[in-house]
Protein backbone atom coordinates (compact mmCIF):
# COMPACT_ATOMS: atom_id res chain seq x y z
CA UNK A 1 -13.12 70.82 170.22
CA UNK A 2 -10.25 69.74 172.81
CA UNK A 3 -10.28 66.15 170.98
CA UNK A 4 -10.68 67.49 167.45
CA UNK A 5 -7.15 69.28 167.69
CA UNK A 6 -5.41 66.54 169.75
CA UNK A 7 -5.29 64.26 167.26
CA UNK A 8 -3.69 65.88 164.55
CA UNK A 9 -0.50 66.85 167.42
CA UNK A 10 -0.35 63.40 167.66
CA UNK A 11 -0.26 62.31 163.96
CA UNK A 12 2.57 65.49 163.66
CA UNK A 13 4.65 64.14 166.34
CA UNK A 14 4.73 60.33 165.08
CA UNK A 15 5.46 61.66 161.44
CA UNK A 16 8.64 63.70 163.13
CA UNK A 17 9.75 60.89 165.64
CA UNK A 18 9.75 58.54 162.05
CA UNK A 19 11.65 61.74 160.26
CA UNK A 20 14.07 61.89 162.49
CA UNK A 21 14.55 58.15 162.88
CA UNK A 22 15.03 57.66 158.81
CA UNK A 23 17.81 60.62 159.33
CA UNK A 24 19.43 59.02 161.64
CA UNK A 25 19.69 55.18 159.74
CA UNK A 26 20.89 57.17 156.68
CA UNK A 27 23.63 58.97 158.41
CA UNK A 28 24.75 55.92 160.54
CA UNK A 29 24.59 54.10 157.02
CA UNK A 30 26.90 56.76 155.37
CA UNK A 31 29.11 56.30 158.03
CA UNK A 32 29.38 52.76 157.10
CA UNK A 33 29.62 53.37 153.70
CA UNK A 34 32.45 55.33 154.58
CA UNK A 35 34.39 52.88 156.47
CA UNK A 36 34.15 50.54 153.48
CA UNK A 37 35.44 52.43 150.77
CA UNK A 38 39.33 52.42 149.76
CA UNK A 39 41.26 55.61 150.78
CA UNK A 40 42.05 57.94 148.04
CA UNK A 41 45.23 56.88 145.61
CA UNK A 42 47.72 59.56 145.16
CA UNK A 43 48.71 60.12 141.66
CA UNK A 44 52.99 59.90 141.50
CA UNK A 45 54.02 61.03 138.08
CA UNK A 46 56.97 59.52 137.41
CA UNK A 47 59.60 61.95 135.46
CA UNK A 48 62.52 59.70 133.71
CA UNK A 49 66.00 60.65 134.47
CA UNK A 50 67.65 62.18 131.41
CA UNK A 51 70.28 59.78 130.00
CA UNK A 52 74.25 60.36 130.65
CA UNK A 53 75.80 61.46 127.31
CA UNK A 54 78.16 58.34 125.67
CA UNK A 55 81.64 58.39 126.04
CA UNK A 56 83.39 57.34 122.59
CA UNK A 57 86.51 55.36 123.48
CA UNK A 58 89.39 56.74 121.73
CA UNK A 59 90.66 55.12 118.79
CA UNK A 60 93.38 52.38 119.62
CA UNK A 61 96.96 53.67 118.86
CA UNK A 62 98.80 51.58 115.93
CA UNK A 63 101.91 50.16 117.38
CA UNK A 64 105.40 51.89 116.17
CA UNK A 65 107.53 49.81 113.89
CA UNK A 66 110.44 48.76 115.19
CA UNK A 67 113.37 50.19 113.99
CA UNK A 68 115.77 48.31 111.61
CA UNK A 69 118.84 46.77 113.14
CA UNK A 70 121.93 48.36 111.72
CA UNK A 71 123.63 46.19 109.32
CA UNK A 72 127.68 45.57 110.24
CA UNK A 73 130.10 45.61 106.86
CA UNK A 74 132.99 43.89 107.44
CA UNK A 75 135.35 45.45 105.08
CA UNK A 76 138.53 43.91 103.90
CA UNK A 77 141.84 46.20 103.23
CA UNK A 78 143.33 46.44 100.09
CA UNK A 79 147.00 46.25 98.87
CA UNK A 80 147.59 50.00 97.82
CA UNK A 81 149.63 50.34 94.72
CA UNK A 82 152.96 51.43 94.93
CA UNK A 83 153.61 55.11 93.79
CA UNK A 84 156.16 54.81 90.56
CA UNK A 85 159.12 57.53 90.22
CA UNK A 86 158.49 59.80 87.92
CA UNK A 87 162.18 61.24 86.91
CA UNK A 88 162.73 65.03 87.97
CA UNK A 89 163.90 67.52 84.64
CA UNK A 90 167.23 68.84 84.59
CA UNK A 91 167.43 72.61 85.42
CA UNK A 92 166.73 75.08 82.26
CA UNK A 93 170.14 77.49 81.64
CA UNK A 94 169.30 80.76 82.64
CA UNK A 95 169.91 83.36 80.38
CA UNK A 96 172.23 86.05 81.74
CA UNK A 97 170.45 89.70 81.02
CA UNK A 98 172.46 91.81 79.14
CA UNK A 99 172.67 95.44 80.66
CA UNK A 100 170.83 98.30 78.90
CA UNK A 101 172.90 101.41 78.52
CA UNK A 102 170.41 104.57 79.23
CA UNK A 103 169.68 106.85 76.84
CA UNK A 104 171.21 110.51 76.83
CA UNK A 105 168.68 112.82 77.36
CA UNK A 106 168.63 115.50 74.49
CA UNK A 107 169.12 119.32 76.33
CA UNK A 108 166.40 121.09 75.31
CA UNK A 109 167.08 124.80 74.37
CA UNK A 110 166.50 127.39 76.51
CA UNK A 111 162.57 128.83 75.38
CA UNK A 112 163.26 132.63 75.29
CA UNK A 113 160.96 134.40 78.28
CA UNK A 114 157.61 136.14 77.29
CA UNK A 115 158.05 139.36 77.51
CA UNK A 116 156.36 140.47 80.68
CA UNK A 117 153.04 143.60 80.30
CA UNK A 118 153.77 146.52 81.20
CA UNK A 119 152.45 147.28 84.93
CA UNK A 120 149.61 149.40 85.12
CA UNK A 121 150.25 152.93 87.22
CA UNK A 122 148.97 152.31 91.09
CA UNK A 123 148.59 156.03 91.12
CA UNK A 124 145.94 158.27 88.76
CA UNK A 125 145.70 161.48 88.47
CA UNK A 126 143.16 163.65 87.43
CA UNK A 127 143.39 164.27 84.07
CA UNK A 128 143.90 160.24 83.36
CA UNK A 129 140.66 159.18 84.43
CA UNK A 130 137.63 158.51 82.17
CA UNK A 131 135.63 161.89 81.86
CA UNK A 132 132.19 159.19 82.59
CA UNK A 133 133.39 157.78 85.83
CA UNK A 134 134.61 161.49 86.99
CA UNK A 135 130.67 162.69 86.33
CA UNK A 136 129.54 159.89 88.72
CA UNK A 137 132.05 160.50 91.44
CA UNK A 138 131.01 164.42 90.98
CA UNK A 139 127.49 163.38 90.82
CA UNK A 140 127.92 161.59 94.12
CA UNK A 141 129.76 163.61 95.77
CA UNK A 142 127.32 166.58 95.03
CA UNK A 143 124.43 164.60 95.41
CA UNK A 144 125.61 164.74 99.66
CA UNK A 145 125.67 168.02 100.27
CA UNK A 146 124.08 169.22 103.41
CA UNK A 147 123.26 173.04 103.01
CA UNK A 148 123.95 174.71 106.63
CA UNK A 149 121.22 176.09 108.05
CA UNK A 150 123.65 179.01 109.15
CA UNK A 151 124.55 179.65 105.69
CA UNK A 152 121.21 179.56 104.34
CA UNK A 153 119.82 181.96 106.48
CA UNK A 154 122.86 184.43 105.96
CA UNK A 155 122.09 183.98 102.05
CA UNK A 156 125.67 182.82 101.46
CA UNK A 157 126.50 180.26 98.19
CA UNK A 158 129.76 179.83 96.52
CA UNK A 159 131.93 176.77 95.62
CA UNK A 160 134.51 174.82 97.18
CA UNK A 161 136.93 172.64 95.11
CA UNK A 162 138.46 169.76 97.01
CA UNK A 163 140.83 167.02 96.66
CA UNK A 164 140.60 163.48 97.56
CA UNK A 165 142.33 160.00 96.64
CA UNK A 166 139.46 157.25 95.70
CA UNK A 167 140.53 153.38 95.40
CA UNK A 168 137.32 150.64 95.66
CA UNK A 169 134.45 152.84 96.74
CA UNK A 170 136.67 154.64 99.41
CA UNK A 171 138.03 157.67 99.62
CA UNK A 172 140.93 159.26 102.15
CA UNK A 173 143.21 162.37 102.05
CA UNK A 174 140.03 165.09 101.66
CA UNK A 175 141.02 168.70 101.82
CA UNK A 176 139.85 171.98 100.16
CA UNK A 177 142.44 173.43 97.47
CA UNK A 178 140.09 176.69 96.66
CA UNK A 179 138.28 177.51 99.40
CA UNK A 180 134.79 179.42 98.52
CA UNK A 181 135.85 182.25 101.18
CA UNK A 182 133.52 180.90 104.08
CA UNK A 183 135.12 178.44 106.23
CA UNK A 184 131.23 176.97 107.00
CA UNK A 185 130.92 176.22 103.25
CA UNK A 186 133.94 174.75 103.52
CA UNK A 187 133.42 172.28 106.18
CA UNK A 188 130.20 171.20 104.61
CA UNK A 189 132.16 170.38 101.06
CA UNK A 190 134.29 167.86 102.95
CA UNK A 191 131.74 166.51 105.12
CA UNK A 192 129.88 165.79 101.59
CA UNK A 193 132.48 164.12 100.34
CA UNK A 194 132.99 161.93 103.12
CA UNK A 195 129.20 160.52 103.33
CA UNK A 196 128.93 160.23 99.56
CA UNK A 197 127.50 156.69 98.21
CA UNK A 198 130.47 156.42 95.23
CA UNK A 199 130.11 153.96 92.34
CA UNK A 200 132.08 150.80 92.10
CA UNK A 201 135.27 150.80 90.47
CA UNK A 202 135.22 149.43 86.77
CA UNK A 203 137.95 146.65 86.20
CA UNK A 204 140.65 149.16 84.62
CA UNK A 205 140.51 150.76 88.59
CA UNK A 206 140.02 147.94 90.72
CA UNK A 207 142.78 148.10 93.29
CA UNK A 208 144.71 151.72 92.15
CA UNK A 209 144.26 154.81 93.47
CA UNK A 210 142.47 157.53 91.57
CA UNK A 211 142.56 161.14 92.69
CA UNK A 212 139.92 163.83 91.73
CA UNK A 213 139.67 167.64 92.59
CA UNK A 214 136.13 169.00 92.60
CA UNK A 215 133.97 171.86 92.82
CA UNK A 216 131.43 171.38 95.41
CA UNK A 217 128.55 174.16 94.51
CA UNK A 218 126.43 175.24 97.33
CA UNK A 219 123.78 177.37 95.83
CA UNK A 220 121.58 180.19 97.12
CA UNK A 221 117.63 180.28 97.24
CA UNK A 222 117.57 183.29 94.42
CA UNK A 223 120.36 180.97 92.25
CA UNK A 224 119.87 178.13 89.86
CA UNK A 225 121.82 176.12 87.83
């Protein structure tokens, strides 16, 4: 049995020692291979510069024309013709101006004077003024009276009649010609006739003085008019 199995160890180890002997040619014959083939190229892609842009020349500038040379005129005098005389006209006779006499004015007869209007009256009295503009002064003149409270609670009435002198809405010279026999009454008549609102004077009493009497009536609570 010892022979039997030490062959086939034997057979192993010559087929390894060849295995290992056919590695080793082919790898010292890819060395060699190696050695002889060209090293690798490196591919250089070329990239092409990009072209400068033209230039155009400018185009060439005509040439200026000379100017023209000024042209010199000799000019010759000429004789001037004498001036001829022309004969000066004897003075015209003035005619001496024969003096005008001025006419005499015609006097012109005197023109007789228009005769002048008669001037109105600056001062009217009572019984010369229109009855309707002697209502409204009355009117307004009652229309202001101011009842005392005194008077009305002592139950007194009666009527004042007073004088005044009215000329453009105003009035001056107040004062009581019949008194109404209470001096309160009295006072209260004037005082009326001094805060009335008058009318305005019609054109036949603008600027003259117009004088009114009046009764002033102060009236009781149990009287009526």
């Amino acid at each position: 049995m010892t022979k039997t199995l030490g062959l086939p160890r034997s057979l192993g180890l010559a087929a390894l020692l060849e295995g290992l002997i056919a590695l080793a040619f082919l790898w010292g014959l890819s060395r060699e291979v190696k050695k002889e083939l060209p090293p690798p190229v490196t591919q250089i892609q070329l990239t092409q510069a990009p072209e400068a842009p033209k230039t155009v020349p400018p185009p060439p500038v005509p040439p200026q024309p000379q100017p023209p040379k000024p042209v010199v005129r000799h000019t010759v005098p000429q004789p001037q013709p004498r001036p001829i005389p022309v004969p000066t006209p004897a003075p015209a006779p003035v005619a001496q101006a024969v003096p005008q006499v001025a006419a005499t004015p015609t006097p012109t007869p005197p023109q007789p004077a228009a005769p002048a209007a008669p001037a109105l009256p600056q001062h009217i009295r009572p019984a010369d003024i229109s009855v309707t503009f002697a209502d409204k002064v009355r009117s307004a003149v009652q229309g202001a009276v101011v009842f005392p409270m005194a008077a009305r609670a002592a139950h007194l009435s009666g009527e004042t009649k007073v004088s005044f002198d009215y000329k453009d809405g105003s009035v001056s010279g107040a004062h009581v010609i019949t008194t109404s026999g209470n001096t309160i009454l009295d006072k209260a008549a004037l005082a009326a006739v001094h805060s009335a609102h008058y009318p305005v004077a019609t054109a036949e009493y603008v600027g003259r003085i117009l004088t009114f009497e009046i009764w002033v009536r102060f009236l009781g609570l149990d009287e009526h008019e």
